[in-house]
C-alpha atoms as a PDB file:
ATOM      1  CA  UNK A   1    -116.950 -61.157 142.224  1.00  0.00           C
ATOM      2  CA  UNK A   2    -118.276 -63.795 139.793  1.00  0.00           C
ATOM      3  CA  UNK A   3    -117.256 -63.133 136.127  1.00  0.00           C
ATOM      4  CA  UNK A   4    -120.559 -62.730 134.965  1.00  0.00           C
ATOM      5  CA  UNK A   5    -121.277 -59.689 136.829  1.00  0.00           C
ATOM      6  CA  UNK A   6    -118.276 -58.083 135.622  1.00  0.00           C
ATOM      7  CA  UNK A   7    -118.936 -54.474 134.389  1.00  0.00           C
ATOM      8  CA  UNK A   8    -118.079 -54.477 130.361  1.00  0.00           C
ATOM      9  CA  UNK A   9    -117.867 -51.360 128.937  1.00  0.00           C
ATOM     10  CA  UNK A  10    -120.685 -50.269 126.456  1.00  0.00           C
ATOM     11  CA  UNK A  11    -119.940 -48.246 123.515  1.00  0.00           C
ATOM     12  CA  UNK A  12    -121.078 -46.909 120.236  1.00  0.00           C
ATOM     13  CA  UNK A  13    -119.885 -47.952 117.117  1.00  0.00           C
ATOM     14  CA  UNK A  14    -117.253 -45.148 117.101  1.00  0.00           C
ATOM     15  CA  UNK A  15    -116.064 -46.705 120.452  1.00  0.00           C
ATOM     16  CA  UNK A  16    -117.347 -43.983 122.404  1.00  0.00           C
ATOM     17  CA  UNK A  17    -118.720 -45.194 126.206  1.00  0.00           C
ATOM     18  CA  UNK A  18    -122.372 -44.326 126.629  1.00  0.00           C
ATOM     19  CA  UNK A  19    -122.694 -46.563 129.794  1.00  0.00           C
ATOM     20  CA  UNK A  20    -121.723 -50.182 131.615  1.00  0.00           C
ATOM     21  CA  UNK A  21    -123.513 -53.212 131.986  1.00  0.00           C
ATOM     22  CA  UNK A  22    -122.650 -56.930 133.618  1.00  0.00           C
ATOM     23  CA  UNK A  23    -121.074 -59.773 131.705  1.00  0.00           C
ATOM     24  CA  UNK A  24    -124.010 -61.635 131.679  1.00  0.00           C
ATOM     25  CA  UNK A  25    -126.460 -58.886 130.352  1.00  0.00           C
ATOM     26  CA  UNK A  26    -124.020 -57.539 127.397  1.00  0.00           C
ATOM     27  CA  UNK A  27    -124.485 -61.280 125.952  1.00  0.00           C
ATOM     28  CA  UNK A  28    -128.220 -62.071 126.413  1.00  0.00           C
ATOM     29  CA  UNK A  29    -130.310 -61.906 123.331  1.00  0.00           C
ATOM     30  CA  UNK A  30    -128.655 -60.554 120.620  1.00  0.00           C
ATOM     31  CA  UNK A  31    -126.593 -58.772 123.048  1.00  0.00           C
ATOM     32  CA  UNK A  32    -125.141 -55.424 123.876  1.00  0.00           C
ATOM     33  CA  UNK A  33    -122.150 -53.617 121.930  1.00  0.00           C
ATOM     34  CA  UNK A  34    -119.202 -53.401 124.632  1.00  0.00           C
ATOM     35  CA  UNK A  35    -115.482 -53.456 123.909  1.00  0.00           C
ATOM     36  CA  UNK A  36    -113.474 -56.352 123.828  1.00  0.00           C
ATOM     37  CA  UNK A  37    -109.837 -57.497 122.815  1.00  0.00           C
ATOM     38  CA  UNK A  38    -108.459 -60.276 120.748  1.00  0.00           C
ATOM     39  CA  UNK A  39    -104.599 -61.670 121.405  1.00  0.00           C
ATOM     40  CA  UNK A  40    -102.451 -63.388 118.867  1.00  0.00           C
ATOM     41  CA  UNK A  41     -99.055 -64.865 120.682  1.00  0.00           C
ATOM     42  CA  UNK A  42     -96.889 -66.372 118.011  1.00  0.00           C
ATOM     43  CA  UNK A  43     -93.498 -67.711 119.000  1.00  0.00           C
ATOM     44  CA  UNK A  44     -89.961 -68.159 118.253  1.00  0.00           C
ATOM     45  CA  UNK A  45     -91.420 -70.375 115.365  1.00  0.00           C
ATOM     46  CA  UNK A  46     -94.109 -68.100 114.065  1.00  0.00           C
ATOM     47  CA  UNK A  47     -96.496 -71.024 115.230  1.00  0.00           C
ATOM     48  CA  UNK A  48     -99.709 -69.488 116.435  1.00  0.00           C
ATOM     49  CA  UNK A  49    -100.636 -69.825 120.364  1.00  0.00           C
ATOM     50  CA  UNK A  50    -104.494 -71.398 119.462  1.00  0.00           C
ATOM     51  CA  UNK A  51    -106.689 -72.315 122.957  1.00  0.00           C
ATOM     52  CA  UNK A  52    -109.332 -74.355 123.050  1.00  0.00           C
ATOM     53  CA  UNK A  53    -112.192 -72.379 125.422  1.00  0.00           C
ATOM     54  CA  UNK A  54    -113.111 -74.177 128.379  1.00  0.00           C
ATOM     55  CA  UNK A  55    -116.088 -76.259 129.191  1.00  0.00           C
ATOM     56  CA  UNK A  56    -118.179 -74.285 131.351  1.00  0.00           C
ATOM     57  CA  UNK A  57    -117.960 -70.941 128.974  1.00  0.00           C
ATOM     58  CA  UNK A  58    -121.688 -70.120 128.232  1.00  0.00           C
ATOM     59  CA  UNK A  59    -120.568 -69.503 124.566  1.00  0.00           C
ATOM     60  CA  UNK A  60    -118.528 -71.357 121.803  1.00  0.00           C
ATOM     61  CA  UNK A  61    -117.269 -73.882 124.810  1.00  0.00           C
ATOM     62  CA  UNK A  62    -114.943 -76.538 123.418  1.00  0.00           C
ATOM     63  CA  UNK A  63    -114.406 -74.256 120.172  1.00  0.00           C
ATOM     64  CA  UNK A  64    -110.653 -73.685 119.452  1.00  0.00           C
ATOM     65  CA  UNK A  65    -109.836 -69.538 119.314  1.00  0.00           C
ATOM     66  CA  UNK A  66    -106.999 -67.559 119.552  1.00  0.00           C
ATOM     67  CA  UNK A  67    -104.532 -67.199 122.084  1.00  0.00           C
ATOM     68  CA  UNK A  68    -106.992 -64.986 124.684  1.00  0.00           C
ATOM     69  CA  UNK A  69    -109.998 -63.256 124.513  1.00  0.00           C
ATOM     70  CA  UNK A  70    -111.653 -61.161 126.850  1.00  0.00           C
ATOM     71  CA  UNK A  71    -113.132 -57.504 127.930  1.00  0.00           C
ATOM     72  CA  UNK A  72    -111.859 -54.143 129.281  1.00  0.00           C
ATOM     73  CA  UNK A  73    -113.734 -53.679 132.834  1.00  0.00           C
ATOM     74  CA  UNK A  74    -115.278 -50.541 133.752  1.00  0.00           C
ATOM     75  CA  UNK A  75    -111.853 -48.201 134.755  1.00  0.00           C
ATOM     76  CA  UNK A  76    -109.503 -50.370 132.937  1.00  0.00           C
ATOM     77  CA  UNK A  77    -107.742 -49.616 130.045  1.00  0.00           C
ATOM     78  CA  UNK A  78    -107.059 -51.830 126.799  1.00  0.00           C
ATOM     79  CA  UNK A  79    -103.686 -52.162 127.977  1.00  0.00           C
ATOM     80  CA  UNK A  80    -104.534 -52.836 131.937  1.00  0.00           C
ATOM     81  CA  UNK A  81    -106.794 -55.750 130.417  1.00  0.00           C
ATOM     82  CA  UNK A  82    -104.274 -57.165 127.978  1.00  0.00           C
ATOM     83  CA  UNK A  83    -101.771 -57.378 130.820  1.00  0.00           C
ATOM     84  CA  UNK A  84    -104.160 -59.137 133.453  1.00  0.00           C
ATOM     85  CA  UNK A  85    -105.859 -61.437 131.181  1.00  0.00           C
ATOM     86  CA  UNK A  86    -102.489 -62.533 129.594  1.00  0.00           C
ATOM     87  CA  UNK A  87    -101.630 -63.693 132.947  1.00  0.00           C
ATOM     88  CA  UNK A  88    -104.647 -64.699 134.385  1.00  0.00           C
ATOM     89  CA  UNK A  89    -104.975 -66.951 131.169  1.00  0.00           C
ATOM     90  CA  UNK A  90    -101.368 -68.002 129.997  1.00  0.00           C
ATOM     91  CA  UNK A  91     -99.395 -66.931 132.639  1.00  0.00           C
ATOM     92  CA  UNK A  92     -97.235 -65.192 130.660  1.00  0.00           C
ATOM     93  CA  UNK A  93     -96.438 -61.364 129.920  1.00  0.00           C
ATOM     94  CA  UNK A  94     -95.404 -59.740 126.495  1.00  0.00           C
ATOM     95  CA  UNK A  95     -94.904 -56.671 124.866  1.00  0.00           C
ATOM     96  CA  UNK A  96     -98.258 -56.483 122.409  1.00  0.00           C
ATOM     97  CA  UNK A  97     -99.065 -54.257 119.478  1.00  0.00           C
ATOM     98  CA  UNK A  98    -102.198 -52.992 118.303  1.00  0.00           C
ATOM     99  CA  UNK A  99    -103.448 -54.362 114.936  1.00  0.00           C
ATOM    100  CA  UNK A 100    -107.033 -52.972 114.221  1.00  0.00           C
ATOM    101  CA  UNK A 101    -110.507 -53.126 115.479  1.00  0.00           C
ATOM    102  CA  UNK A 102    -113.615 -53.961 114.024  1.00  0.00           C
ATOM    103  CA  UNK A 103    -117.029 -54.879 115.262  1.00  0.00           C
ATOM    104  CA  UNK A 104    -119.349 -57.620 114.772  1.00  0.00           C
ATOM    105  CA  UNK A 105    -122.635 -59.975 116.361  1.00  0.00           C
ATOM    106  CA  UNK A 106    -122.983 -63.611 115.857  1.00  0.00           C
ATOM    107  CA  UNK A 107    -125.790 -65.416 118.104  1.00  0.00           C
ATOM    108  CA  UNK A 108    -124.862 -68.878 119.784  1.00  0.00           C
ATOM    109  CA  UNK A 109    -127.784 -70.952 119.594  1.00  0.00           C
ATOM    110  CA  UNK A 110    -130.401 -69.863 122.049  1.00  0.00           C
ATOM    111  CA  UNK A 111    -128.173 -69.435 124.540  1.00  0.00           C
ATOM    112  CA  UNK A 112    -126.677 -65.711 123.780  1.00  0.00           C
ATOM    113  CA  UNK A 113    -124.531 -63.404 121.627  1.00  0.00           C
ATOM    114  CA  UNK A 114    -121.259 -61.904 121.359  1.00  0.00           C
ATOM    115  CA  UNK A 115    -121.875 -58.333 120.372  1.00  0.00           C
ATOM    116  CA  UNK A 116    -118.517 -56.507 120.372  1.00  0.00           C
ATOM    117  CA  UNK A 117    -116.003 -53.920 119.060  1.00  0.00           C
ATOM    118  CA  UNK A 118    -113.289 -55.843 119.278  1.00  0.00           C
ATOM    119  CA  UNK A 119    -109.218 -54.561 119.787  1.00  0.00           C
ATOM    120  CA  UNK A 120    -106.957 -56.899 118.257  1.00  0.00           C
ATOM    121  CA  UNK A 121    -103.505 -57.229 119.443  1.00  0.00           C
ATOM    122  CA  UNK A 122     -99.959 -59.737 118.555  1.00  0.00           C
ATOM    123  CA  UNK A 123     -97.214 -60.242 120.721  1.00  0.00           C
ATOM    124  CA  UNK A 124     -94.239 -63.044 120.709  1.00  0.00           C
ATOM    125  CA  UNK A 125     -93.102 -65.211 123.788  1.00  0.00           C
ATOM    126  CA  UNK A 126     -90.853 -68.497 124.709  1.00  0.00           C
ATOM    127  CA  UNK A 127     -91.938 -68.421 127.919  1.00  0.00           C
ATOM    128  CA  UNK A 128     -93.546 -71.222 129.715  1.00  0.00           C
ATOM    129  CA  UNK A 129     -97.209 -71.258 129.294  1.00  0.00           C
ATOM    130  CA  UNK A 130     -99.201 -71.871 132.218  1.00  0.00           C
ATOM    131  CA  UNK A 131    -102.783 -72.330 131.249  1.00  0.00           C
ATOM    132  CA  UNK A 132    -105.684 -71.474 133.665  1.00  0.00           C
ATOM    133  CA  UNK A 133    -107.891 -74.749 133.533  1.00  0.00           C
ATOM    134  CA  UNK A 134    -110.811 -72.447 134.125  1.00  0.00           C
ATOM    135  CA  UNK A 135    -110.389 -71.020 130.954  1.00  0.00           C
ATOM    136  CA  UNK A 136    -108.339 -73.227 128.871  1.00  0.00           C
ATOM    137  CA  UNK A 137    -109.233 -76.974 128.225  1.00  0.00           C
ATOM    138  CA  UNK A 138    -106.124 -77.073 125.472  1.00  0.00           C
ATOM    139  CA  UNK A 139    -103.671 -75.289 124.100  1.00  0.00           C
ATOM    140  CA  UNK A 140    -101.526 -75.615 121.018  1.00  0.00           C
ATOM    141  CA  UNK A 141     -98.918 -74.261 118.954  1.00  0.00           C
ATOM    142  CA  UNK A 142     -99.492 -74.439 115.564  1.00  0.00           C
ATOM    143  CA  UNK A 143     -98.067 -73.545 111.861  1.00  0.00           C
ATOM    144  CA  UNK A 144     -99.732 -70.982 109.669  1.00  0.00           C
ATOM    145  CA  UNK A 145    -100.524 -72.957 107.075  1.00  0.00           C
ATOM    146  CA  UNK A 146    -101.438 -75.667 109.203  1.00  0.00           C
ATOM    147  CA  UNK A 147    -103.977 -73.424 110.796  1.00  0.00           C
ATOM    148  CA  UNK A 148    -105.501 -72.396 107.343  1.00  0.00           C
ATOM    149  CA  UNK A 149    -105.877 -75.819 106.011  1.00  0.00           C
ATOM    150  CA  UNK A 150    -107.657 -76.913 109.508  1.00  0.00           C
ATOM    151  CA  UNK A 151    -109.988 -73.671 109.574  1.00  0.00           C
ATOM    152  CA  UNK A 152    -110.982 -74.263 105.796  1.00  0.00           C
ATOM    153  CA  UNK A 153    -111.849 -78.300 106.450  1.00  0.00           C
ATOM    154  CA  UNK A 154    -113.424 -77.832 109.821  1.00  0.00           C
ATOM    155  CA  UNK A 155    -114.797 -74.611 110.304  1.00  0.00           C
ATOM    156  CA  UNK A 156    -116.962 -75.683 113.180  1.00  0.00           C
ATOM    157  CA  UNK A 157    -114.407 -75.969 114.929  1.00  0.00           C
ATOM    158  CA  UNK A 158    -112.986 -72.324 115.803  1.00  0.00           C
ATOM    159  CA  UNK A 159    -115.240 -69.354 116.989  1.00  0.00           C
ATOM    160  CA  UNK A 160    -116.361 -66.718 114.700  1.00  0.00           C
ATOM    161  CA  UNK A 161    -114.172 -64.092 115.857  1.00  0.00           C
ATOM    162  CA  UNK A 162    -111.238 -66.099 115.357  1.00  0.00           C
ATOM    163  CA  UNK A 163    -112.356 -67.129 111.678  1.00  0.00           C
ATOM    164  CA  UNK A 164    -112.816 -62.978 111.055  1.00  0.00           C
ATOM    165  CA  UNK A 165    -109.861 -62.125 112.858  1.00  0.00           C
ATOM    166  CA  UNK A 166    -107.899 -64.928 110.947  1.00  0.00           C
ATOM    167  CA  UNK A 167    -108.921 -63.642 107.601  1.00  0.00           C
ATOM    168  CA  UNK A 168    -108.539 -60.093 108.341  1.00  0.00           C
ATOM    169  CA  UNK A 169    -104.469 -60.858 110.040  1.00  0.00           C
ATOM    170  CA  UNK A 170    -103.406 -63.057 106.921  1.00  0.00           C
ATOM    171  CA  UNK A 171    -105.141 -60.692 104.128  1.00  0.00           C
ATOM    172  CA  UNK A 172    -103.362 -57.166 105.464  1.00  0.00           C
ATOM    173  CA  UNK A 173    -100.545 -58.315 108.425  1.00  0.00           C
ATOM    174  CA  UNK A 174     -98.570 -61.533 107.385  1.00  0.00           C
ATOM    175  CA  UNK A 175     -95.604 -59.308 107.029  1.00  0.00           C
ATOM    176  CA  UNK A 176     -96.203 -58.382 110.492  1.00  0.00           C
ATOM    177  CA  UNK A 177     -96.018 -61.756 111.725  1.00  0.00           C
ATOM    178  CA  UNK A 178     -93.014 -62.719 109.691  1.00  0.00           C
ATOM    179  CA  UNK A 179     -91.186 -59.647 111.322  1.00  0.00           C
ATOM    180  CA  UNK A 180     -91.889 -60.790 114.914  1.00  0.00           C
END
């Protein structure tokens, strides 16, 4: 099945699923609210897994994000969709936690909108990545502080999400990450 006719998972802002609609459809326009998930791999380091979204994605391609970002399908689970896309994207698999979940819209020039109520998840690994070229033009491990000078002199350069997510992680979970 081609991605873009994926069935996301529309919900309410309380999270509560009213119906289900392609990929494509939930981000035309200004889009439609559906769940999504955010992952933050650190490693042994406490460097920060950042990816840098491939070409052909229809929105923020070329922008640098977190470590992988995707959707529930219709009959999946958070956790189902955390597993698959952490090994269809980095090959890898971790244990994950649940960090919060908040919701936001932010248009990409004409071309559509994320629209989402976003999961957000951390996890730790040393294992090899293996980054789908699909998905992935880069990939880099990087400091914390490194990342917060490089977000605050080139915003431009990371998605939204990430720059909320970002904020949020560092303002209420650095111990978190410290503990990892």
């Amino acid at each position: 099945m081609n991605s873009n006719q994926e069935l996301l998972i529309l919900v309410n802002e309380n999270d509560d699923i009213y119906g289900y609609e392609t990929k494509k459809k939930c981000h035309q326009g200004d889009g439609l609210l559906h769940r999504a998930f955010s992952i933050f791999i650190f490693n042994n380091q406490k460097q920060l897994l950042i990816q840098k979204r491939g070409l052909k994605k229809p929105l923020w391609p070329s922008y640098w994000s977190n470590s992988v970002c995707s959707h529930p399908r219709k009959g999946e689970t958070y956790e189902e969709a955390t597993v698959r896309r952490l090994r269809e994207e980095l090959g890898i698999e971790t244990q994950l936690d649940f960090l919060f979940k908040f919701t936001y819209q932010v248009r990409f020039k004409h071309i559509g909108s994320e629209y989402e109520l976003c999961s957000v998840y951390i996890g730790k690994t040393d294992e090899h990545i293996k980054a789908n070229p699909h998905e992935i033009a880069e990939w880099k491990c990087i400091d914390f502080e490194k990342i917060n000078m490089d977000i605050m002199r080139h915003p431009q350069r990371y998605t939204p999400w990430f720059k909320i997510e970002w904020e949020h992680i560092k303002k209420h979970y650095q111990t978190n990450i410290r503990n990892l």
